[in-house]
Every structure is written in C-alpha cells, then in structure tokens.
Protein backbone atom coordinates (compact mmCIF):
# COMPACT_ATOMS: atom_id res chain seq x y z
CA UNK A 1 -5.14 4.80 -17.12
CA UNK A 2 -2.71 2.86 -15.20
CA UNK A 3 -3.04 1.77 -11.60
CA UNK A 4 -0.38 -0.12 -9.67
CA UNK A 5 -1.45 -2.24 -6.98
CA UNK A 6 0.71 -3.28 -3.86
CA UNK A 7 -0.79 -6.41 -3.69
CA UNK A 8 -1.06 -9.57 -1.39
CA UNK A 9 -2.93 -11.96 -2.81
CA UNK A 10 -3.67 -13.64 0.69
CA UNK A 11 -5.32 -10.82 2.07
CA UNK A 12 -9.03 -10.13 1.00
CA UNK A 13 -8.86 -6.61 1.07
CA UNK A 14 -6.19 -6.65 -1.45
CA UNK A 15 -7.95 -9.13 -3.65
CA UNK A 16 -11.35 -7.12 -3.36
CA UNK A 17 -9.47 -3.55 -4.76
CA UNK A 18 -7.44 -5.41 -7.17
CA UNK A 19 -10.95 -6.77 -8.68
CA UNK A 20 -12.45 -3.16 -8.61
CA UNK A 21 -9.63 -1.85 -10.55
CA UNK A 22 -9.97 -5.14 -13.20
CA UNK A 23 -13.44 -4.47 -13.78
CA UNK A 24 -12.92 -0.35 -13.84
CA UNK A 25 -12.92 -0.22 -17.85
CA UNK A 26 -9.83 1.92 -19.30
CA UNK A 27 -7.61 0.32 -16.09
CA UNK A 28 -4.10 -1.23 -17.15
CA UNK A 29 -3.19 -3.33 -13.85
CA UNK A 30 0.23 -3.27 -12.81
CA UNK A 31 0.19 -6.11 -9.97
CA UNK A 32 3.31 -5.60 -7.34
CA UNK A 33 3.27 -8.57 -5.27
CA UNK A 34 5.36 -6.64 -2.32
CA UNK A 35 6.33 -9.39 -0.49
CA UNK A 36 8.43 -10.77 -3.14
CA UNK A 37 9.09 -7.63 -4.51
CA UNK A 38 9.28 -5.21 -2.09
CA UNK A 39 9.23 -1.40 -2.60
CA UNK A 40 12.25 0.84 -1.69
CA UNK A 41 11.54 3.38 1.61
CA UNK A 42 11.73 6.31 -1.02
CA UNK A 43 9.07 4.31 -2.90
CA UNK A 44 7.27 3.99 0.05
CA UNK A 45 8.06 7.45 1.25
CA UNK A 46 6.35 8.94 -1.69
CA UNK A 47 3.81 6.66 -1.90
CA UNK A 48 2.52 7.93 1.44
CA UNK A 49 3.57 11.27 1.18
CA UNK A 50 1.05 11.08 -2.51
CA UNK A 51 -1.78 9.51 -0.07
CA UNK A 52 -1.63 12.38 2.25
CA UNK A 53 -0.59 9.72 5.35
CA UNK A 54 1.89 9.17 7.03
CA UNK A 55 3.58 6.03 7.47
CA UNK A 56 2.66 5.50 10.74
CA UNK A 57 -0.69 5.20 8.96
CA UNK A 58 0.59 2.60 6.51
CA UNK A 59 2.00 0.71 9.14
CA UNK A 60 -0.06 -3.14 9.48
CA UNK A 61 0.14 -2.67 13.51
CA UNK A 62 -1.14 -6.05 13.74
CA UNK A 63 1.94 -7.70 12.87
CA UNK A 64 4.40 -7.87 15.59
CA UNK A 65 7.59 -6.25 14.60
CA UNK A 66 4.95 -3.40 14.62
CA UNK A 67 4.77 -3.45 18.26
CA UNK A 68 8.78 -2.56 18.51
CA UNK A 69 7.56 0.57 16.44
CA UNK A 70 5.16 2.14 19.04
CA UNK A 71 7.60 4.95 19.90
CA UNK A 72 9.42 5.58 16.18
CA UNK A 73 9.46 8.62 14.04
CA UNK A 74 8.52 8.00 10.76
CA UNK A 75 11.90 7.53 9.72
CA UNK A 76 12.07 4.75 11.31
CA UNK A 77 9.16 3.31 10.42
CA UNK A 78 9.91 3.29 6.86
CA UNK A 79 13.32 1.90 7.43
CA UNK A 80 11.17 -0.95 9.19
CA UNK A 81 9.01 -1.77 6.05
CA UNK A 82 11.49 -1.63 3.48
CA UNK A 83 13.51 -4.48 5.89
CA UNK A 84 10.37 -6.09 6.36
CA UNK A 85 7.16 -5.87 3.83
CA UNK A 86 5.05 -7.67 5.53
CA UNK A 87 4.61 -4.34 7.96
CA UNK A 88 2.76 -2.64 5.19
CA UNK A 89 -0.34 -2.18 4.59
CA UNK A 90 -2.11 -3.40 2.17
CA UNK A 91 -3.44 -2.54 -0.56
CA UNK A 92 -1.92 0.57 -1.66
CA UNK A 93 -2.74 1.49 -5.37
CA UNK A 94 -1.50 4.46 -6.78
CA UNK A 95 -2.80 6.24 -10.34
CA UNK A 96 -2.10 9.40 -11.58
CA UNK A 97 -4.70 10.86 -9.80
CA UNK A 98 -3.15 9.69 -6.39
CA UNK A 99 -2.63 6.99 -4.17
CA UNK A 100 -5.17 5.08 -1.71
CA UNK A 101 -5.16 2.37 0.53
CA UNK A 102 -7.98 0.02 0.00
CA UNK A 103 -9.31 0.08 3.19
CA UNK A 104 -11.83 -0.19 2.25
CA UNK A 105 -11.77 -1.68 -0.76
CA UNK A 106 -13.60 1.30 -2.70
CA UNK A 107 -11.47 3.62 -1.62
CA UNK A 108 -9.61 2.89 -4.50
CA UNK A 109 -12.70 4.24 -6.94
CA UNK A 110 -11.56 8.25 -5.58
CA UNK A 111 -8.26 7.58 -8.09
CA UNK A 112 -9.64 5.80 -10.81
C-alpha cells in the first residue's frame, strides 16, 4: 500500500505519523515536504473533501495569516493555503483507504 504524507519535518506530530506509517509493514512512503512543495487548492480541495473536513478544519489557526481568515468561506481558505503552506495542517496522509490528519498521530492507523 502506498501512503503519502504531507510532511513537515519540524513539527513532531508530523514526524510521529510519518514513523507509524515506516514501521506499518506493506507501507511505500511517499514523503511531500509541503513547504517546498506545496500542493495545488484542487489537491488540497480533495484531500479534505476525501477526509470528510472541511478546510476550515485543515486550517493551522495558530499561524497568523490564519487570523485574516476568521470570516472566509472555504473558498477562500483554500486559496489562502495554496499561497501560503505554512497555513496547513499538518500531517495529512492520504492511502487508498482515505485521508487523515495525524492529529493525533494514530489517526493515521484508520487508513493503513
């Protein structure tokens, strides 16, 4: 099975799914560092859309250009994180079985 992480290596969430899914036998990791790669707004549109959230809910409202988003439709929102990655969550990973953020880490284990 292949899994594709959205990955920061920075963050401790991310690291902690992307070492569930190395040690998850059968697993071909696909690492996507987003920040230097970033993924279009379809890609993140279906992404989300795959999760069952929205991206409001895959919006890093810590970060503040997040704060300018408080009153956008998700339109908008997307438009925001394909200008700027570092507004996404992270991690997303996404199997054929679906697409999870790792928050918590395990979450990840429902696609695997």
């Amino acid at each position: 099975m292949k899994a594709t992480i959205y990955h920061n290596s920075r963050c401790s969430k991310s690291r902690e799914a992307l070492a569930i899914l190395q040690e998850t036998p059968g697993v071909e990791v696909e690492i996507v560092e987003y920040l230097k790669t970033p993924p279009s707004r379809d890609t993140l549109a279906d992404l989300y859309q795959r999760a069952g959230m929205t991206p409001r809910e895959g919006l890093r409202k810590a970060e503040d250009g997040a704060k300018a988003l408080k009153e956008a439709d998700d339109a908008a929102i997307l438009d925001a994180m394909a200008a700027d990655p570092i507004l996404i969550e992270r991690p997303l990973v996404a199997t054929e079985k679906g697409v999870r953020l790792g928050r918590p880490p395990e979450a990840v284990r429902e696609i695997l």
